[in-house]
C-alpha atoms as a PDB file:
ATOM      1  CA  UNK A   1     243.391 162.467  60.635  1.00  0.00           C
ATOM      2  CA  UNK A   2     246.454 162.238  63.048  1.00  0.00           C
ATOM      3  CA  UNK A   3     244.514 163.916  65.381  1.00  0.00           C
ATOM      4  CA  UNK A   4     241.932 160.922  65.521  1.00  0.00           C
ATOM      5  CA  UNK A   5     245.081 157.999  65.538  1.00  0.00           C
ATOM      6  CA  UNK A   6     246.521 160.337  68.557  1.00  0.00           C
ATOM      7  CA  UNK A   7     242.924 160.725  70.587  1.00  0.00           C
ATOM      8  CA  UNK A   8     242.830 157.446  69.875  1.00  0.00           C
ATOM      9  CA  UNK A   9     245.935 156.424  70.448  1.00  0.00           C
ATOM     10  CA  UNK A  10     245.975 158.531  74.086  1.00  0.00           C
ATOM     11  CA  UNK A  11     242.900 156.068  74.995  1.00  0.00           C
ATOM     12  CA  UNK A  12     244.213 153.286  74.343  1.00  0.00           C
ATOM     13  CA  UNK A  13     247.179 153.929  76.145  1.00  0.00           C
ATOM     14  CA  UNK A  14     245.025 155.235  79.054  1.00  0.00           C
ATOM     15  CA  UNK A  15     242.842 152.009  79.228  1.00  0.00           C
ATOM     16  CA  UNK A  16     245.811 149.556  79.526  1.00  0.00           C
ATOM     17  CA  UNK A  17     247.184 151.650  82.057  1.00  0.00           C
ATOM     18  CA  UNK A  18     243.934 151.616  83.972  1.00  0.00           C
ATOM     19  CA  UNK A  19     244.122 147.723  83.970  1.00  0.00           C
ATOM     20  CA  UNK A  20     247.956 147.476  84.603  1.00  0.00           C
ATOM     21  CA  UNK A  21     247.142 150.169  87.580  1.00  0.00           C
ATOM     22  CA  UNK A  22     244.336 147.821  88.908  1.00  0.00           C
ATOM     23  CA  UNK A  23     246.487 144.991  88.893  1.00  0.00           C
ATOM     24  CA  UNK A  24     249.233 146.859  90.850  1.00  0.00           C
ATOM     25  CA  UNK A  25     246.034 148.035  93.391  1.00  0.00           C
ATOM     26  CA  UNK A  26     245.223 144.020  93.683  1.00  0.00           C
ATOM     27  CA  UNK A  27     248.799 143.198  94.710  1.00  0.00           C
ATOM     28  CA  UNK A  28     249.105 146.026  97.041  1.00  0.00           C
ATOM     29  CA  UNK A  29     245.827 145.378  98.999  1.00  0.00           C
ATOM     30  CA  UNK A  30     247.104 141.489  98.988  1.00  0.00           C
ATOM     31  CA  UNK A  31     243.987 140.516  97.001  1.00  0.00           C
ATOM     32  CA  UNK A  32     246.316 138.326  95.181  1.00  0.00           C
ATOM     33  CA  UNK A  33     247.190 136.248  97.952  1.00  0.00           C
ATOM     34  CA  UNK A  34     244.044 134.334  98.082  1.00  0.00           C
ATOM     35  CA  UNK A  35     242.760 135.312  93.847  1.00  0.00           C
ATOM     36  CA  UNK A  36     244.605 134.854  90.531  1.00  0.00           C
ATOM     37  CA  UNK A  37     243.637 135.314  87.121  1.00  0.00           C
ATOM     38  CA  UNK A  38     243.132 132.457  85.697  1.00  0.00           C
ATOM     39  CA  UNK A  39     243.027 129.593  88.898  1.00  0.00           C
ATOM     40  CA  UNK A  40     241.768 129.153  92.157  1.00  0.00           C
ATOM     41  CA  UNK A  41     244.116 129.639  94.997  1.00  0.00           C
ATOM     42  CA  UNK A  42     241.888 129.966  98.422  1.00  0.00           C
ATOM     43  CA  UNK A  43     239.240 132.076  96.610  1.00  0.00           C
ATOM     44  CA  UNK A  44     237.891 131.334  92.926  1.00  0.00           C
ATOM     45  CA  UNK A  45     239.622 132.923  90.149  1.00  0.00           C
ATOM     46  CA  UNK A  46     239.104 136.350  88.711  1.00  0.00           C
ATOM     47  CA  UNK A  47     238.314 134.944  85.715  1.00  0.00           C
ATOM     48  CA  UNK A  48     235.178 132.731  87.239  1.00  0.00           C
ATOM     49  CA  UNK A  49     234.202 135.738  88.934  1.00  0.00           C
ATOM     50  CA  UNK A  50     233.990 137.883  85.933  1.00  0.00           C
ATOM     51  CA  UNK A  51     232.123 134.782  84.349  1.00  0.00           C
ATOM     52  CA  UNK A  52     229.603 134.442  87.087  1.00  0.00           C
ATOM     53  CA  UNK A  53     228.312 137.735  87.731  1.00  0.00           C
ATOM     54  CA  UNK A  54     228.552 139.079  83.785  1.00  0.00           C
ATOM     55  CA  UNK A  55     224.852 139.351  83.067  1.00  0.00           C
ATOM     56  CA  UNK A  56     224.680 140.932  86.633  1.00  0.00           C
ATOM     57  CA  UNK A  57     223.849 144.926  86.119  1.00  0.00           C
ATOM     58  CA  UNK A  58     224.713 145.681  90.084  1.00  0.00           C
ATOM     59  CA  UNK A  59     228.240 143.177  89.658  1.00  0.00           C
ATOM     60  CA  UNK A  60     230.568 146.642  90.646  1.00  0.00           C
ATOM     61  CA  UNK A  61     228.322 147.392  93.372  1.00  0.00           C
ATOM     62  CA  UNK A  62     228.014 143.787  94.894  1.00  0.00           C
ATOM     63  CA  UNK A  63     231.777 143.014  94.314  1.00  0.00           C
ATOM     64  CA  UNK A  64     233.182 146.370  95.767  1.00  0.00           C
ATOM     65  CA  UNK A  65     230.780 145.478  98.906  1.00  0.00           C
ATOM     66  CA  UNK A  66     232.444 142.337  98.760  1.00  0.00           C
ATOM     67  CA  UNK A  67     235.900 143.116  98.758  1.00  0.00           C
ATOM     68  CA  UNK A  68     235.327 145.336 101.848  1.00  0.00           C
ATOM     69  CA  UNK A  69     232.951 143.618 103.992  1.00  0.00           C
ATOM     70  CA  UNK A  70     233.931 140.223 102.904  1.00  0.00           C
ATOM     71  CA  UNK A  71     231.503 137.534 102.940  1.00  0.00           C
ATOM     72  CA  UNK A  72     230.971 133.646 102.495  1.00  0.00           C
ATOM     73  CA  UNK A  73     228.898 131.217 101.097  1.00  0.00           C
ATOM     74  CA  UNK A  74     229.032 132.603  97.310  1.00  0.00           C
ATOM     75  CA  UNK A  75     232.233 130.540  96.706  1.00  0.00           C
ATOM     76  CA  UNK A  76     231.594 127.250  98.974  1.00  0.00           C
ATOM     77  CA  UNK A  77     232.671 127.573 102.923  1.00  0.00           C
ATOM     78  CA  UNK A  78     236.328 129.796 103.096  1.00  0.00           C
ATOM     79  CA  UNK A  79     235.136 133.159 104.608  1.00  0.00           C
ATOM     80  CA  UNK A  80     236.647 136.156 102.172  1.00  0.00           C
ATOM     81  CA  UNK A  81     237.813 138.507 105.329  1.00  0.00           C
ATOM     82  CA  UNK A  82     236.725 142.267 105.112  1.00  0.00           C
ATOM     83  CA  UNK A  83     239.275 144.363 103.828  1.00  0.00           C
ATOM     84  CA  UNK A  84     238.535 148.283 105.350  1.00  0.00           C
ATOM     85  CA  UNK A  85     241.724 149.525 104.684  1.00  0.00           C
ATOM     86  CA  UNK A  86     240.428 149.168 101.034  1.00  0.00           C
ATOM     87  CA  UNK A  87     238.817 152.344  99.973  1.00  0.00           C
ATOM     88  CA  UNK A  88     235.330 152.582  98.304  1.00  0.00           C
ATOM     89  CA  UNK A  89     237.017 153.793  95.562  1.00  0.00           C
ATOM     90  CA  UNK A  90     239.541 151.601  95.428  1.00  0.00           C
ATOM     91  CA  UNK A  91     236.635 148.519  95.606  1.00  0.00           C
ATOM     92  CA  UNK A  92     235.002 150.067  92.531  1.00  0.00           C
ATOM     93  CA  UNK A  93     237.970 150.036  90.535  1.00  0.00           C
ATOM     94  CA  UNK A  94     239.237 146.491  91.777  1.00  0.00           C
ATOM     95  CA  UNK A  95     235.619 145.143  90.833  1.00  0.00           C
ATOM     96  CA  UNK A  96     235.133 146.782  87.635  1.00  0.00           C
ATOM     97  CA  UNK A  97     238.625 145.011  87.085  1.00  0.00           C
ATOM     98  CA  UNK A  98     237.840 141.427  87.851  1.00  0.00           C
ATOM     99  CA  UNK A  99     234.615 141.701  86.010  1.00  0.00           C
ATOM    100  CA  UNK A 100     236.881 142.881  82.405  1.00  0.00           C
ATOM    101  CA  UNK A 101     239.262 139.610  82.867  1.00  0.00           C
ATOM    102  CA  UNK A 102     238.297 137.177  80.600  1.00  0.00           C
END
């Protein structure tokens, strides 16, 4: 039994620190310049992103193309500018982030 609560325990520990880590990633590739959680700044909100494309089965792909070939149109008429120096990894991880913010 207190192996279970500490397996358990371990991975819950390990999935908020994969969201606080993704958060930290977002501020350090300035994503949260022009995004916020919960409000539109120059781009929509995470939150409305994570809303529109939930039902979307290719939402990490699209989104980590996205965030490093940028893009416009989606959102209305503000270009999103390519961000290279953001790894494909690192896009993967940012979009599987925005799409768990609710």
């Amino acid at each position: 039994m207190k192996k279970a609560l500490f397996v358990a325990a371990v991975g819950l520990m390990l999935g908020c620190g994969s969201a606080f880590a993704s958060a930290e990633l977002a501020k350090a590739k300035n994503c949260m310049a022009c995004h916020a959680n919960d409000k539109k700044l120059v781009g929509p909100s995470y939150r409305d992103v994570a809303a529109r494309y939930a039902n979307d089965k290719d939402a990490v792909a699209k989104l980590a193309k996205k965030i490093r070939e940028g893009g416009v149109g989606v959102w209305g008429q503000v270009p999103m500018p390519a961000n290279p120096q953001v790894s494909e990894a690192e896009a993967q991880t940012l979009a599987r982030w925005v799409l768990s913010i609710k």
